[in-house]
PDB file of N, CA and C in Angstrom:
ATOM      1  N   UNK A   1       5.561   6.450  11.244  1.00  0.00           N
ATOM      2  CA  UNK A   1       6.298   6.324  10.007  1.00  0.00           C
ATOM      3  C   UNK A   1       6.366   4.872   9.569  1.00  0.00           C
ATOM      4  N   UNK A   2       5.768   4.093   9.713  1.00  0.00           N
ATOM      5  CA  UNK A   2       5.116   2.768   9.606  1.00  0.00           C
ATOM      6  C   UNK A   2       3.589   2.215   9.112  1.00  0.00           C
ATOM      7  N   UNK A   3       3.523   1.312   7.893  1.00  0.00           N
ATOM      8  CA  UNK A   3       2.506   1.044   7.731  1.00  0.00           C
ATOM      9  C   UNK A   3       2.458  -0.591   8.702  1.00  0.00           C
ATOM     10  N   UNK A   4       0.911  -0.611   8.887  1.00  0.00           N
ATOM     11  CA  UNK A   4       0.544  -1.896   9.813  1.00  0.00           C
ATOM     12  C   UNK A   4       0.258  -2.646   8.917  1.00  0.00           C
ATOM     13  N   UNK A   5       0.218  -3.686   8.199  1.00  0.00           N
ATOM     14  CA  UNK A   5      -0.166  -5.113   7.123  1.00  0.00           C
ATOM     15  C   UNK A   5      -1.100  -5.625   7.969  1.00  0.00           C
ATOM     16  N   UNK A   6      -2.526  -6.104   7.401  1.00  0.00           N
ATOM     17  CA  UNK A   6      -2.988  -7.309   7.738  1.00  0.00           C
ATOM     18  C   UNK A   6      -3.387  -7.958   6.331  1.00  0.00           C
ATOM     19  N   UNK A   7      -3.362  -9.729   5.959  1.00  0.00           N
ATOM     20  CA  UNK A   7      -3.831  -9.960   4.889  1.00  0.00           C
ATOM     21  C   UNK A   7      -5.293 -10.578   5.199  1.00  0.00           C
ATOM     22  N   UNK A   8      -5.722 -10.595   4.358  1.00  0.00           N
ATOM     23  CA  UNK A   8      -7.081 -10.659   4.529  1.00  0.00           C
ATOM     24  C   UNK A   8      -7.522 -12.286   3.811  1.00  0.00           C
ATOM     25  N   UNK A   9      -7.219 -12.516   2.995  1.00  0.00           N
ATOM     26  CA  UNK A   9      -7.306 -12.600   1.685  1.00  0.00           C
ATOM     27  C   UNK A   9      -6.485 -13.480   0.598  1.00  0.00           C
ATOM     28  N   UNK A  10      -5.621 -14.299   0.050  1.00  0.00           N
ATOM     29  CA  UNK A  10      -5.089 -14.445  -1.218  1.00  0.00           C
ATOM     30  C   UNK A  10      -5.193 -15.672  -2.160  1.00  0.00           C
ATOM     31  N   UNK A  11      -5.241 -15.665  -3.558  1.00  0.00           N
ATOM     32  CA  UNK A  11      -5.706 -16.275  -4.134  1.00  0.00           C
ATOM     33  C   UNK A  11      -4.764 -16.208  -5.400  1.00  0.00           C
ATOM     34  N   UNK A  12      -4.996 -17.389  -6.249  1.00  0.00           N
ATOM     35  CA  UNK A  12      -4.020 -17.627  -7.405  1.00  0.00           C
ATOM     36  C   UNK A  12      -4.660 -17.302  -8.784  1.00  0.00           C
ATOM     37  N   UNK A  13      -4.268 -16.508  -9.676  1.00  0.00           N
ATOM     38  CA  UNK A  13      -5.379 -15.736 -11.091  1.00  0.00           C
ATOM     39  C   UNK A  13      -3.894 -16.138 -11.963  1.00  0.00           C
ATOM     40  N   UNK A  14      -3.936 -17.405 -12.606  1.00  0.00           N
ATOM     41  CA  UNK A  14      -3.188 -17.783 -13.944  1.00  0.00           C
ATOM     42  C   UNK A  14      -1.764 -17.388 -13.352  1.00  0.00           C
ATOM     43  N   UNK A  15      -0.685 -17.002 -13.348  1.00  0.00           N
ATOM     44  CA  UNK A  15       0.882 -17.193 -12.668  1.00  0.00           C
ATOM     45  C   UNK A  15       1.068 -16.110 -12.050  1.00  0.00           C
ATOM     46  N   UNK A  16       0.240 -15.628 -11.471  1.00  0.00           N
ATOM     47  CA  UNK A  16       0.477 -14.309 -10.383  1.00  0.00           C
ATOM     48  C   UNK A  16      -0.471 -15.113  -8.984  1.00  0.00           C
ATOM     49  N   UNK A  17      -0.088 -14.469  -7.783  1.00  0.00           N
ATOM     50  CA  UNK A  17      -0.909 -14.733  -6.954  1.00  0.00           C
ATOM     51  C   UNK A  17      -1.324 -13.317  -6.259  1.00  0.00           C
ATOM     52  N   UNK A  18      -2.049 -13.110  -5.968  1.00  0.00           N
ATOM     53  CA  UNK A  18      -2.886 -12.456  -5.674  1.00  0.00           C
ATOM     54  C   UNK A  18      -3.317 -11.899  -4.031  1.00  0.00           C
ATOM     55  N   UNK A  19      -3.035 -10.901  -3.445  1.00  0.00           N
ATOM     56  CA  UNK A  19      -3.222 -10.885  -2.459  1.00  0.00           C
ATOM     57  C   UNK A  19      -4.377  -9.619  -1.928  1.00  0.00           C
ATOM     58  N   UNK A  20      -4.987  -9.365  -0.578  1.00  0.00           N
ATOM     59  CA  UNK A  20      -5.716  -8.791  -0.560  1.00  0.00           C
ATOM     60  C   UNK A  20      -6.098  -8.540   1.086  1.00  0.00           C
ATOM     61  N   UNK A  21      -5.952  -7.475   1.708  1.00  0.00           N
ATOM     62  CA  UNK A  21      -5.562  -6.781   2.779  1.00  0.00           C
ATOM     63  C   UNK A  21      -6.243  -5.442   3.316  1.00  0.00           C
ATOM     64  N   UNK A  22      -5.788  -5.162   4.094  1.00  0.00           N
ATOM     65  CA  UNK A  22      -5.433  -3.667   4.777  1.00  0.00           C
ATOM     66  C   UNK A  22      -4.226  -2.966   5.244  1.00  0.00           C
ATOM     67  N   UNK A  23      -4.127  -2.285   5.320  1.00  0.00           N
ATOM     68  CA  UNK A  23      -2.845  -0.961   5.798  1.00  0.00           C
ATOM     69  C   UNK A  23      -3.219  -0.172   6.241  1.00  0.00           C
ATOM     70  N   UNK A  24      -2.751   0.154   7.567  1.00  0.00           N
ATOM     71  CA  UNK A  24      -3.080   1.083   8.683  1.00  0.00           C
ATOM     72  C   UNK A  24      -1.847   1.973   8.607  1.00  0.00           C
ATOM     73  N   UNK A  25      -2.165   3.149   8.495  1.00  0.00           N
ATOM     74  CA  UNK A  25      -0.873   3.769   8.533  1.00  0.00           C
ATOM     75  C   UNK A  25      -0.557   4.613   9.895  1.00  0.00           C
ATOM     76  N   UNK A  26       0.591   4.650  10.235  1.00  0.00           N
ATOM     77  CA  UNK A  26       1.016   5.229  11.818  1.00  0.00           C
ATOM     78  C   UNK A  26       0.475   6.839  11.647  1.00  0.00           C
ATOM     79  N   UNK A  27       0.963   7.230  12.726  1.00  0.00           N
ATOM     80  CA  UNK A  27       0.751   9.209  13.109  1.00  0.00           C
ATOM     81  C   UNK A  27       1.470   9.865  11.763  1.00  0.00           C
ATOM     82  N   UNK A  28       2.571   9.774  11.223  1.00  0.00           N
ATOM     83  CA  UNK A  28       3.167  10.350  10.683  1.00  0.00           C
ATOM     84  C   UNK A  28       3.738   9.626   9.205  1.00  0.00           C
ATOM     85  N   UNK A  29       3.792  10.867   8.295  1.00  0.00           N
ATOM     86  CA  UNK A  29       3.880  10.380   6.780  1.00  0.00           C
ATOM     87  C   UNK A  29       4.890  10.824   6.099  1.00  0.00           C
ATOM     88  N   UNK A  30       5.875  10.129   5.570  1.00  0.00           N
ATOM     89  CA  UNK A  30       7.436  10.309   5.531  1.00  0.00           C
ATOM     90  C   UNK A  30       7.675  11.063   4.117  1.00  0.00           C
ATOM     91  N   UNK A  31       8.886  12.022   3.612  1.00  0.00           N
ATOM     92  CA  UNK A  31       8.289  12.217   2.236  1.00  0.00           C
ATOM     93  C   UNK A  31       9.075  11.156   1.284  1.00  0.00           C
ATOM     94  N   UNK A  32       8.578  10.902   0.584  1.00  0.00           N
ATOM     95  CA  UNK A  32       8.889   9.360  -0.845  1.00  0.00           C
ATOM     96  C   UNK A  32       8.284   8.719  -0.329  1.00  0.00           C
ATOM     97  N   UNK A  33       7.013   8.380   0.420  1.00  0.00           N
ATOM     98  CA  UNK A  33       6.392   8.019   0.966  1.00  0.00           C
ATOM     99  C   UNK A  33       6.378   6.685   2.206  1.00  0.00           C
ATOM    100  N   UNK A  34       5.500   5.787   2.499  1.00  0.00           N
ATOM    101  CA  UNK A  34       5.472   4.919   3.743  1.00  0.00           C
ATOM    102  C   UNK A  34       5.978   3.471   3.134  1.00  0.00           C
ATOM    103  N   UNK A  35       6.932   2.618   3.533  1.00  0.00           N
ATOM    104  CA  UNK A  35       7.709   1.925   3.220  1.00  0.00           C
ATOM    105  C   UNK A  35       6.238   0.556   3.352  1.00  0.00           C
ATOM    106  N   UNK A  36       6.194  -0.190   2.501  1.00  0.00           N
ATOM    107  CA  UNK A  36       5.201  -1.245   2.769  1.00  0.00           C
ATOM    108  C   UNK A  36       5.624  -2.112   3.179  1.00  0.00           C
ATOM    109  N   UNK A  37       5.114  -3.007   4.381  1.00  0.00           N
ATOM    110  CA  UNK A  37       5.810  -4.329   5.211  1.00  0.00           C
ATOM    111  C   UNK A  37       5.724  -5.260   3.812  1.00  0.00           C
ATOM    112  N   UNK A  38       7.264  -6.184   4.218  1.00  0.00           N
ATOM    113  CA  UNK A  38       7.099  -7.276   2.920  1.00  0.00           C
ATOM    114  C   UNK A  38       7.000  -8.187   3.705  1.00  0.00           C
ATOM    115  N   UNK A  39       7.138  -8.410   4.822  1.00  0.00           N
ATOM    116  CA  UNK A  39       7.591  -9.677   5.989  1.00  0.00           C
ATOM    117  C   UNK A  39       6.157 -10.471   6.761  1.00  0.00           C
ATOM    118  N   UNK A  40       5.118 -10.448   5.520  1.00  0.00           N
ATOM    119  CA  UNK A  40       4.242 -11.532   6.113  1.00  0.00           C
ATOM    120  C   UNK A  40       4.369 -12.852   5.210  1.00  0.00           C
ATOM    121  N   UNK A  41       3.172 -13.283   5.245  1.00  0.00           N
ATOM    122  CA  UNK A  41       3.248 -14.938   5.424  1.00  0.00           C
ATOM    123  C   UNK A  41       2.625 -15.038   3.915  1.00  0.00           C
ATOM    124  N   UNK A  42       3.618 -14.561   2.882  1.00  0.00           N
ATOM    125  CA  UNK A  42       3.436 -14.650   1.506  1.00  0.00           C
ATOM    126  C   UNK A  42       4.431 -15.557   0.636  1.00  0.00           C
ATOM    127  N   UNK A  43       4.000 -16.437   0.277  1.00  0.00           N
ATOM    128  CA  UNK A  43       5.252 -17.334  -0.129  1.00  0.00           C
ATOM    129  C   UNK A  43       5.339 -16.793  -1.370  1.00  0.00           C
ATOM    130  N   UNK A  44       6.168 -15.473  -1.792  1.00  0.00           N
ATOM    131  CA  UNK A  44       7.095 -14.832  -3.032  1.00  0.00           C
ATOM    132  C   UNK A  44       7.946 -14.428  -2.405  1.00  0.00           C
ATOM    133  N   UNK A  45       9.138 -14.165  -2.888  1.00  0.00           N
ATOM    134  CA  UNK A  45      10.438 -13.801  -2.385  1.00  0.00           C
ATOM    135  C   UNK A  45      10.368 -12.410  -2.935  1.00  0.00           C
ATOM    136  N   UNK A  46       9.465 -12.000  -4.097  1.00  0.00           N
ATOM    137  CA  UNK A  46       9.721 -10.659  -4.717  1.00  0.00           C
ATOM    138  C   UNK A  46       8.914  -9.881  -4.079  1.00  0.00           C
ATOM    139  N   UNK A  47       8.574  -8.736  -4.020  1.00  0.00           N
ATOM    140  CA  UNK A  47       8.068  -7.253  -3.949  1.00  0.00           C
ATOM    141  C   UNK A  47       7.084  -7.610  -4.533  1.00  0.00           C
ATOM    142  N   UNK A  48       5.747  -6.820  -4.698  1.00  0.00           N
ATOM    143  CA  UNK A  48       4.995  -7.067  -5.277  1.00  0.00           C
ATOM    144  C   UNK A  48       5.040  -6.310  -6.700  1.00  0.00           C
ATOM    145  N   UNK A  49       4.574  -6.755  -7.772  1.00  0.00           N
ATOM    146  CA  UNK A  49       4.674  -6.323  -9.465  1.00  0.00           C
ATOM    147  C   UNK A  49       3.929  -5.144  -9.691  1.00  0.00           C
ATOM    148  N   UNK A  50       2.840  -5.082  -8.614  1.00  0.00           N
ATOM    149  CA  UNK A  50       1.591  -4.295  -8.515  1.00  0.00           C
ATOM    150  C   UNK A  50       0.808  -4.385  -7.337  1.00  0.00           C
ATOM    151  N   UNK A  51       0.338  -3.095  -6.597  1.00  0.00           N
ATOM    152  CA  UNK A  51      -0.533  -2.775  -5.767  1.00  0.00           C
ATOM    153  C   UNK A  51      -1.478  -1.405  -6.600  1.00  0.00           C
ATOM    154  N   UNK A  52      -2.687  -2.230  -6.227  1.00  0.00           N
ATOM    155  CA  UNK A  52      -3.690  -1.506  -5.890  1.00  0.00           C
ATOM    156  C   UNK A  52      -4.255  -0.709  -4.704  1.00  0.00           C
ATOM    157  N   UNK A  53      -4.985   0.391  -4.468  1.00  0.00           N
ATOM    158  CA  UNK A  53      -5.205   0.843  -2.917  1.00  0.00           C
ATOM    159  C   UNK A  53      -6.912   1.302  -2.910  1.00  0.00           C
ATOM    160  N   UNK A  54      -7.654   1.414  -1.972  1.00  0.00           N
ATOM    161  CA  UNK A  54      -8.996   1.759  -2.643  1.00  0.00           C
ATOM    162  C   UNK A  54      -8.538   3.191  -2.523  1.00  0.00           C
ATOM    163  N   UNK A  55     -10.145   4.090  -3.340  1.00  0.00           N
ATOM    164  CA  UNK A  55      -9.789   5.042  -3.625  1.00  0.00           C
ATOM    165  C   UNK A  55     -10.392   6.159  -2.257  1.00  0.00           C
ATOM    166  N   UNK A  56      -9.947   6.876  -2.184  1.00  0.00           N
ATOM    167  CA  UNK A  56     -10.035   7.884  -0.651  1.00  0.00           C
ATOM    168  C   UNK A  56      -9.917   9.433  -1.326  1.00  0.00           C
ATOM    169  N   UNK A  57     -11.276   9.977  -1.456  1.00  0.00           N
ATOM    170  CA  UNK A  57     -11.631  11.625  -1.354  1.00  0.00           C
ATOM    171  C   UNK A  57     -10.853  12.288  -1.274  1.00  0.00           C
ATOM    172  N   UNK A  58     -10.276  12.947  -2.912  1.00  0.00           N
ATOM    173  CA  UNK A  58      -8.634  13.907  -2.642  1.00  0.00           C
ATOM    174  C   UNK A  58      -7.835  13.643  -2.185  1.00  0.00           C
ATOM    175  N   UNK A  59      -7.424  12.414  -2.380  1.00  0.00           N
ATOM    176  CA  UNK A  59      -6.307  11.593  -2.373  1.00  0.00           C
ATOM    177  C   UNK A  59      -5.765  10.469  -3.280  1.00  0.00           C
ATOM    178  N   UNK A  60      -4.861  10.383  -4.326  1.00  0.00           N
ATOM    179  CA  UNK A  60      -4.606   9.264  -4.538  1.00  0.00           C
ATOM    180  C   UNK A  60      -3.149   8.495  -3.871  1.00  0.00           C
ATOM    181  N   UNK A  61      -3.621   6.824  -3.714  1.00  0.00           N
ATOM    182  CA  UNK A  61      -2.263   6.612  -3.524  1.00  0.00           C
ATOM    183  C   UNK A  61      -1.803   5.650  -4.273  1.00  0.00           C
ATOM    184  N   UNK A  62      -0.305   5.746  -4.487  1.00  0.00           N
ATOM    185  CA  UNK A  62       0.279   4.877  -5.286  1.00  0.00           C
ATOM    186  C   UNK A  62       1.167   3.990  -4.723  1.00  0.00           C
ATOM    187  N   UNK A  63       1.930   2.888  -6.122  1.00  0.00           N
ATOM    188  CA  UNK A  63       2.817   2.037  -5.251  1.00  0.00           C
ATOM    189  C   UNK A  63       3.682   2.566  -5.662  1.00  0.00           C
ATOM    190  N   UNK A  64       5.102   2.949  -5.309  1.00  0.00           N
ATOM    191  CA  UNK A  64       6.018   3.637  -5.764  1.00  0.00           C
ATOM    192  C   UNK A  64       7.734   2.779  -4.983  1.00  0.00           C
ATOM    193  N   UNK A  65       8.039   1.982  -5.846  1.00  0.00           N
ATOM    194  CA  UNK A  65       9.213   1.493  -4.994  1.00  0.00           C
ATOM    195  C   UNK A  65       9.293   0.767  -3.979  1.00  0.00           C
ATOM    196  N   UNK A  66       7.934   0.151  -4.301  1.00  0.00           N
ATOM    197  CA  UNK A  66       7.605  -0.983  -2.260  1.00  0.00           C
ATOM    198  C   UNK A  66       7.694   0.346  -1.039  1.00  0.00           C
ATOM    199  N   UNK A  67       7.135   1.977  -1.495  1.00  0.00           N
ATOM    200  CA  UNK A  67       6.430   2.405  -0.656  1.00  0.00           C
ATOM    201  C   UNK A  67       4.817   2.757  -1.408  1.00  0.00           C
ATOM    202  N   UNK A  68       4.073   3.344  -0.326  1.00  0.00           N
ATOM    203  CA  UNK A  68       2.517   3.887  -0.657  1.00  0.00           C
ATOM    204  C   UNK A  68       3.177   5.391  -0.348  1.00  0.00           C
ATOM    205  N   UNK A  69       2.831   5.671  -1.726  1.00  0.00           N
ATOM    206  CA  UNK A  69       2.888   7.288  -1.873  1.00  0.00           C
ATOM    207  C   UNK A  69       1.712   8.027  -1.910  1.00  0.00           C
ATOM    208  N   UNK A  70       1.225   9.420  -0.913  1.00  0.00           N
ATOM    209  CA  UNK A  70       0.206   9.673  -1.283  1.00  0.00           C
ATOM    210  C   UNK A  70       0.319  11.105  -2.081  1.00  0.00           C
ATOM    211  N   UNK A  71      -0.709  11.204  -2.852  1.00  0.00           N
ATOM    212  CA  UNK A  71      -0.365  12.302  -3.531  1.00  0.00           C
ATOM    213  C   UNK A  71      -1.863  13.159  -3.619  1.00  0.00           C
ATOM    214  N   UNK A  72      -1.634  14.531  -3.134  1.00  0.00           N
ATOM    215  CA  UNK A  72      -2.833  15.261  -2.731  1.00  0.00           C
ATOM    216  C   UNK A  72      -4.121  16.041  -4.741  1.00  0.00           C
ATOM    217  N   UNK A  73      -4.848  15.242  -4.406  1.00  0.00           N
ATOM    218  CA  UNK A  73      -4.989  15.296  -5.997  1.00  0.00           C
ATOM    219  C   UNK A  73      -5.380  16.818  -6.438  1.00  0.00           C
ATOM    220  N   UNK A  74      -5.777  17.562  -5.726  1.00  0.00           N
ATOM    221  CA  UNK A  74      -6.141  19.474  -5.963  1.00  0.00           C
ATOM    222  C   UNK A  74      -4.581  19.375  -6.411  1.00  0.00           C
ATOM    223  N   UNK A  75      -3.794  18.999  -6.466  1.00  0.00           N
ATOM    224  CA  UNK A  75      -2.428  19.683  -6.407  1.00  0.00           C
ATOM    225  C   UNK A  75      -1.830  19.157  -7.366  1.00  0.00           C
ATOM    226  N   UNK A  76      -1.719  17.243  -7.462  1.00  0.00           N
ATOM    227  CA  UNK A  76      -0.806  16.734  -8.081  1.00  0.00           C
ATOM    228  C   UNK A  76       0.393  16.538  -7.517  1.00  0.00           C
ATOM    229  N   UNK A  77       0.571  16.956  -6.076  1.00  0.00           N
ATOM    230  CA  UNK A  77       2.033  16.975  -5.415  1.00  0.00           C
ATOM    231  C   UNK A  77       1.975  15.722  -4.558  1.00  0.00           C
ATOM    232  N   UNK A  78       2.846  15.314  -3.840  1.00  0.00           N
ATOM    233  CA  UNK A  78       2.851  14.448  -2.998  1.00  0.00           C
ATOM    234  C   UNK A  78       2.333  15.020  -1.277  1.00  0.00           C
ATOM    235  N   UNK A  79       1.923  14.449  -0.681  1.00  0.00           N
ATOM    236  CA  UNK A  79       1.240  14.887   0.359  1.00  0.00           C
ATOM    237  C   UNK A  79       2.702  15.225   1.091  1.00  0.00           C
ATOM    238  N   UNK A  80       2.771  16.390   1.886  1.00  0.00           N
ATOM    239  CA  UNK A  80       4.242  17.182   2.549  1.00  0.00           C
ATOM    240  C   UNK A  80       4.224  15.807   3.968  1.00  0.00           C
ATOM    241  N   UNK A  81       5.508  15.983   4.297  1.00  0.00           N
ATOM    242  CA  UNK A  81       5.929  15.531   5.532  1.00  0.00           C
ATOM    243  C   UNK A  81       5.364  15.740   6.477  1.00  0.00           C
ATOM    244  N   UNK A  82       4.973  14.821   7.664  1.00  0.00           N
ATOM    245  CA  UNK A  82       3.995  14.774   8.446  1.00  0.00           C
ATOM    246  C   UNK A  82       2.522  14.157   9.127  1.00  0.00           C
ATOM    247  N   UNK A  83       1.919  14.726  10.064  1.00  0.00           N
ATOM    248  CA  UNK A  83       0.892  14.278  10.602  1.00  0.00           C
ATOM    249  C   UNK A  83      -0.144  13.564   9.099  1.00  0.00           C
ATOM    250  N   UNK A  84      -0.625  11.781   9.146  1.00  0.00           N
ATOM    251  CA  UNK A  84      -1.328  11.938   7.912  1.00  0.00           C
ATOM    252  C   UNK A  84      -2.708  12.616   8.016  1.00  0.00           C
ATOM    253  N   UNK A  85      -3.773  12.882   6.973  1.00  0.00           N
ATOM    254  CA  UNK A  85      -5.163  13.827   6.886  1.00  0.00           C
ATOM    255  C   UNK A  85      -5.510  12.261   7.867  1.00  0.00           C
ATOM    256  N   UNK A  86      -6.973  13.206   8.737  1.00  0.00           N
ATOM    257  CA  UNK A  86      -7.838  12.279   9.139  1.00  0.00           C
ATOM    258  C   UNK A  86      -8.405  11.050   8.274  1.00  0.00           C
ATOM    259  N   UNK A  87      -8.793  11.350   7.103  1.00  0.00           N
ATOM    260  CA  UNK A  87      -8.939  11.033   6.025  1.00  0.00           C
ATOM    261  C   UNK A  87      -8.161   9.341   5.586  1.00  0.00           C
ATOM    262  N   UNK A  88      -7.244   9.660   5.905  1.00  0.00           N
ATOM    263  CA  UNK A  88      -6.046   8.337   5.787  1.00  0.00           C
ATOM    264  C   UNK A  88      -5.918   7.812   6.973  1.00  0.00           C
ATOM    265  N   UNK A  89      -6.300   8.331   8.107  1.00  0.00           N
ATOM    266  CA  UNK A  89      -5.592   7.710   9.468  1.00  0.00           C
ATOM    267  C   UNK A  89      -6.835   6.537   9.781  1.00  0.00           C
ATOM    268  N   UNK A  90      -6.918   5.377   8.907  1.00  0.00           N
ATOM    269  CA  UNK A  90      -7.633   4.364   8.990  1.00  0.00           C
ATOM    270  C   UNK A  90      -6.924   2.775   8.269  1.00  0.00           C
ATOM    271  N   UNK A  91      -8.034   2.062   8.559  1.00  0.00           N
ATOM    272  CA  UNK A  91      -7.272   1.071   7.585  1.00  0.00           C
ATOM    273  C   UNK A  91      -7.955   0.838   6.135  1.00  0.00           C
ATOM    274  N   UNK A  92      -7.053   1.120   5.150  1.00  0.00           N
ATOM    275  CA  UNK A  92      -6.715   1.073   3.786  1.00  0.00           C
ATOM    276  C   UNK A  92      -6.790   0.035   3.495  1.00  0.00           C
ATOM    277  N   UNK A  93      -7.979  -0.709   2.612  1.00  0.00           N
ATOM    278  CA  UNK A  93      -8.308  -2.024   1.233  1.00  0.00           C
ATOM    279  C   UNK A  93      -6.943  -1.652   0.552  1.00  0.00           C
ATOM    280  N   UNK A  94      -6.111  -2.635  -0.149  1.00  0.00           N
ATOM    281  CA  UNK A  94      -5.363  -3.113  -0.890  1.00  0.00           C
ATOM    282  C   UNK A  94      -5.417  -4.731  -1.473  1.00  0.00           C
ATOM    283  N   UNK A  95      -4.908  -4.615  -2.849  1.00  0.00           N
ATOM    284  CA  UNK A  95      -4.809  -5.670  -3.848  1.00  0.00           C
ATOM    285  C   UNK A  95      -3.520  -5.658  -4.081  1.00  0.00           C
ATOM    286  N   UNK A  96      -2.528  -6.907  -3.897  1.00  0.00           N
ATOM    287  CA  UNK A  96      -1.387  -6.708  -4.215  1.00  0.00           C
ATOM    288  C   UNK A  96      -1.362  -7.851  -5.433  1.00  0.00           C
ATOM    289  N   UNK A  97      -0.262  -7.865  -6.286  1.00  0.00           N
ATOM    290  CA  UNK A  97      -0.288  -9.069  -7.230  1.00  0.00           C
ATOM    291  C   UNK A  97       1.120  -9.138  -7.442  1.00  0.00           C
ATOM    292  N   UNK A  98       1.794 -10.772  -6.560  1.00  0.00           N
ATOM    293  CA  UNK A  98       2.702 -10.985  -6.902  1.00  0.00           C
ATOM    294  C   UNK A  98       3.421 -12.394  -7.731  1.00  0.00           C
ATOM    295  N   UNK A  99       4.656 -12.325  -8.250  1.00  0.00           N
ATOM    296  CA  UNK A  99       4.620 -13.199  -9.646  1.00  0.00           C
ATOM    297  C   UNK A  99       4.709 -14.425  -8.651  1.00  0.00           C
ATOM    298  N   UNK A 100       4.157 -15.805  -8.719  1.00  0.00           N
ATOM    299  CA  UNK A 100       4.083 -16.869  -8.277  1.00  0.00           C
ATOM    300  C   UNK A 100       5.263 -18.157  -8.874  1.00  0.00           C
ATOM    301  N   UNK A 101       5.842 -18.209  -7.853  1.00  0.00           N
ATOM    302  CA  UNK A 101       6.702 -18.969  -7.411  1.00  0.00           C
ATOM    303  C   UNK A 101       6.522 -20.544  -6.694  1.00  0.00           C
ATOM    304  N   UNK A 102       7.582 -21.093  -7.873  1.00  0.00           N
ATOM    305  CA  UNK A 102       6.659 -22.935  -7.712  1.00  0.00           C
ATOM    306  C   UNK A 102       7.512 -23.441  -6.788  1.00  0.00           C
TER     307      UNK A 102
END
């Protein structure tokens, strides 16, 4: 019920900075989805404004509240409580973009 952060990545695009990663997500997938670590080595104090996630075969995921929500796309629902699909049980490309702070 934990996502893993690594950054990969970050860079400054006009007053946002820009970040760029992976997310490993644990055994199990919470419902309102997986809470995203804020506690690395990002000098913003805010949440991020926007995440991106790559895209994964009947699945989309979103940013929803500083969690990753996944939502099963045959359906439109949110993926149920539980074990995540094989499918997800990897590490996840992400783009985060947060407002930059002088």
């Amino acid at each position: 019920m934990a996502l893993t952060m690594a950054v990969t990545d970050h860079y400054m695009a006009f007053k946002r900075l820009r970040v760029t990663g992976t997310l490993t997500p644990s055994s199990t997938y919470p419902t309102g989805g997986d809470p995203i670590p804020q506690n690395f080595a990002i000098k913003s104090p805010s949440a991020p404004i926007n995440m991106m996630f790559q895209q994964i075969p009947t699945y989309e995921l979103q940013y929803v509240n500083g969690n990753m929500k996944v939502i099963v796309s045959a359906t439109g629902l949110e993926l149920a409580a539980g074990a995540y699909p094989a499918a997800l049980q990897t590490a996840l490309t992400f783009e985060a973009t947060y407002h930059k702070f002088f």
